[in-house]
C-alpha atoms as a PDB file:
ATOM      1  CA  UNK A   1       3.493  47.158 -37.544  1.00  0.00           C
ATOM      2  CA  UNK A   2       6.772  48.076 -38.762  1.00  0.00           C
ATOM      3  CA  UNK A   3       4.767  51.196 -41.226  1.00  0.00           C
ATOM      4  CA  UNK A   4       2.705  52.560 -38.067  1.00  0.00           C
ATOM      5  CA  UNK A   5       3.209  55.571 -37.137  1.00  0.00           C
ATOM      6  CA  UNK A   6       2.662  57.814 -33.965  1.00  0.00           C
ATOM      7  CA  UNK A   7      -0.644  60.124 -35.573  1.00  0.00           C
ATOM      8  CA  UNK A   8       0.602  63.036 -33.026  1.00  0.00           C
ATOM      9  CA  UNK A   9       4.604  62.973 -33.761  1.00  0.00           C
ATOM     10  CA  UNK A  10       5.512  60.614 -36.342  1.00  0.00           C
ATOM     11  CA  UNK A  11       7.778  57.923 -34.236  1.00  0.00           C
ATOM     12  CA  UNK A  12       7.813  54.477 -35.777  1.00  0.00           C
ATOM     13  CA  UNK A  13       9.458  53.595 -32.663  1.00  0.00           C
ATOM     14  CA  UNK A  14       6.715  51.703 -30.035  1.00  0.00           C
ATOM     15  CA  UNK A  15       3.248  52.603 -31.713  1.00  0.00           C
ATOM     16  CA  UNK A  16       0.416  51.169 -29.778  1.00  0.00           C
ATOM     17  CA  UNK A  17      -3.572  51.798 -30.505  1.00  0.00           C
ATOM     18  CA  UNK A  18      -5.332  54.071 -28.030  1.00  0.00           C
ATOM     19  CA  UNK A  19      -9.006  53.685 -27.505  1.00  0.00           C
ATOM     20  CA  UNK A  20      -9.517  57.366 -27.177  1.00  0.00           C
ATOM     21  CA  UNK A  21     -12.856  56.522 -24.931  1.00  0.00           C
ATOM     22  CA  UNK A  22     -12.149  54.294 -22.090  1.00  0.00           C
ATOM     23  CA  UNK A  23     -14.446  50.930 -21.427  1.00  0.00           C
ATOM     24  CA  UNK A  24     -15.729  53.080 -18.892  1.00  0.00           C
ATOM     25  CA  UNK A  25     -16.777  55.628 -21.014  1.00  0.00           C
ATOM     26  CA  UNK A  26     -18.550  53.590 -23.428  1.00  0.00           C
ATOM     27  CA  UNK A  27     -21.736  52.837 -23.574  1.00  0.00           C
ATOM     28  CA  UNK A  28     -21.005  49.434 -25.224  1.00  0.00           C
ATOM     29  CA  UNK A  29     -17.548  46.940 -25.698  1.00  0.00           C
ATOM     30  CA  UNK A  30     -17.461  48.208 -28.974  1.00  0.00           C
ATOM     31  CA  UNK A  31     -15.086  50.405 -30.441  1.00  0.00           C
ATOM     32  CA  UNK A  32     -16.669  52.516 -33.193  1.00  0.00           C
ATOM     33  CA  UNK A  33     -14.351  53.879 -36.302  1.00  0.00           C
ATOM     34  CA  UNK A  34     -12.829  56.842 -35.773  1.00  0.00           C
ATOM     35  CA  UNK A  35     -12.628  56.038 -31.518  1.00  0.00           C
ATOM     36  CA  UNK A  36      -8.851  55.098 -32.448  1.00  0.00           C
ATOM     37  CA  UNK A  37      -5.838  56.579 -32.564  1.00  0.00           C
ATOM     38  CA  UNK A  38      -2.323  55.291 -32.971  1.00  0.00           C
ATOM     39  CA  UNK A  39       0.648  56.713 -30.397  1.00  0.00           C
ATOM     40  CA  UNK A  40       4.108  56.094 -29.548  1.00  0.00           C
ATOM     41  CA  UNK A  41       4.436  54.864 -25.874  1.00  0.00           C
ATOM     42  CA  UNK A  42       5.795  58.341 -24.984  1.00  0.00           C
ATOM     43  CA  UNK A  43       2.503  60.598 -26.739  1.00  0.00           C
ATOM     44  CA  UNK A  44       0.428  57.361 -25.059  1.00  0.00           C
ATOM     45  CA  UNK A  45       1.565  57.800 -21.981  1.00  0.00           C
ATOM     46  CA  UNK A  46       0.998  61.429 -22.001  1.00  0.00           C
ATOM     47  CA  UNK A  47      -2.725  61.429 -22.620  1.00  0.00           C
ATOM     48  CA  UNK A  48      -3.991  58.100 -20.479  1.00  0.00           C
ATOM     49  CA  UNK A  49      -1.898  58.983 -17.500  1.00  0.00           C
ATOM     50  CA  UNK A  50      -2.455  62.794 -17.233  1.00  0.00           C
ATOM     51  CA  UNK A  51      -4.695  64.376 -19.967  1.00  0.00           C
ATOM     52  CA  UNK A  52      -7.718  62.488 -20.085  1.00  0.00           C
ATOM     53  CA  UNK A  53      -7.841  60.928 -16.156  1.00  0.00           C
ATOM     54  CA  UNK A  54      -7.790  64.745 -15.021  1.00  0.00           C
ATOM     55  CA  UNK A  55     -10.496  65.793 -17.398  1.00  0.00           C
ATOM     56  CA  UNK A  56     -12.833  63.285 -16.259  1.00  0.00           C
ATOM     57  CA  UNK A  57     -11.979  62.769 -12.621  1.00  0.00           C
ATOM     58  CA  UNK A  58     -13.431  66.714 -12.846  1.00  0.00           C
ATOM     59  CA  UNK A  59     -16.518  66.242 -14.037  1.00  0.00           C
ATOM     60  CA  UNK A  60     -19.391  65.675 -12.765  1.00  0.00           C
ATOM     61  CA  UNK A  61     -21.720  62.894 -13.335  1.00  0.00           C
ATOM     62  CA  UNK A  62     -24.282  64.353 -14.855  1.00  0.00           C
ATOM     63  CA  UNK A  63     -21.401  66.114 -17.435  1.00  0.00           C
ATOM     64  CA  UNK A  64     -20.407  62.802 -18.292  1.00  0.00           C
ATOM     65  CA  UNK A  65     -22.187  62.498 -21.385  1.00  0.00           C
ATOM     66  CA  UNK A  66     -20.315  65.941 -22.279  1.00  0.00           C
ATOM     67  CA  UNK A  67     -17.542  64.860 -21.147  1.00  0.00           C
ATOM     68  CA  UNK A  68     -16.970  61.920 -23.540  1.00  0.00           C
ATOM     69  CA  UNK A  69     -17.918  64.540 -26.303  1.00  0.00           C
ATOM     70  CA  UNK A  70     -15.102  66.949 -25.604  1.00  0.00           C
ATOM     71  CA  UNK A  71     -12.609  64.162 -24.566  1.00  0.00           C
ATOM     72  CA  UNK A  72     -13.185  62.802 -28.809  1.00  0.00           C
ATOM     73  CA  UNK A  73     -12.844  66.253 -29.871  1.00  0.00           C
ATOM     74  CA  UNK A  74      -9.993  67.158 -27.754  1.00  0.00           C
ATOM     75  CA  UNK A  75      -8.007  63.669 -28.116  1.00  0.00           C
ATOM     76  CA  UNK A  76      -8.534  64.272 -32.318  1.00  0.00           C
ATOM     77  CA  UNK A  77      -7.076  68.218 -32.102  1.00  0.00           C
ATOM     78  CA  UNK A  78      -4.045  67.420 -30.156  1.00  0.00           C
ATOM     79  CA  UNK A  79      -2.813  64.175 -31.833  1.00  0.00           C
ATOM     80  CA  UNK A  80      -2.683  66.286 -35.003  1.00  0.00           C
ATOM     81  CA  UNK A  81      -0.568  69.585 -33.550  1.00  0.00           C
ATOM     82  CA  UNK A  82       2.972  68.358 -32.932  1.00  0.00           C
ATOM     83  CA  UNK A  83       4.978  68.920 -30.160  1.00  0.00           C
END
C-alpha cells in the first residue's frame, strides 16, 4: 500500500478502495473492473457522505437504473479533475 495513490489528488497519505456503486446499487456482490477507484480518506469522505447519497436519495425508483449510469460516469470525471 505504501505506492497507492489517491486517483483524484495524489495523497499517499490514507488511500482506501471505493466501490464507486454501492451493494445497493448492484445488481450482484460482485465488483466488476473498472467499479473501483482508489481515494484518500479526505476525497473518500467527500463523495460517500455527500456526493453520491444526495444523487440517489433524489431519484426516483424507476431512474434508478439511470442513476447508477450517471453515478459511474460522474464518480470517473471528478476523481480525475483535481481540486
Amino acid at each position: 500500500m505504501d505506492d497507492w495513490k489517491c486517483d483524484r489528488c495524489g495523497s499517499t497519505e490514507r488511500v482506501q478502495e471505493h466501490h464507486i456503486l454501492w451493494k445497493c446499487m448492484r445488481d450482484n456482490q460482485k465488483i466488476e473492473d473498472g467499479e473501483r477507484v482508489w481515494l484518500c480518506l479526505e476525497c473518500h469522505k467527500l463523495i460517500a457522505d455527500y456526493i453520491i447519497p444526495v444523487i440517489w436519495r433524489f431519484v426516483s425508483k424507476e431512474k434508478k437504473e439511470e442513476c447508477k449510469d450517471a453515478i459511474k460516469s460522474f464518480t470517473k470525471k471528478w476523481v480525475k479533475t483535481k481540486s
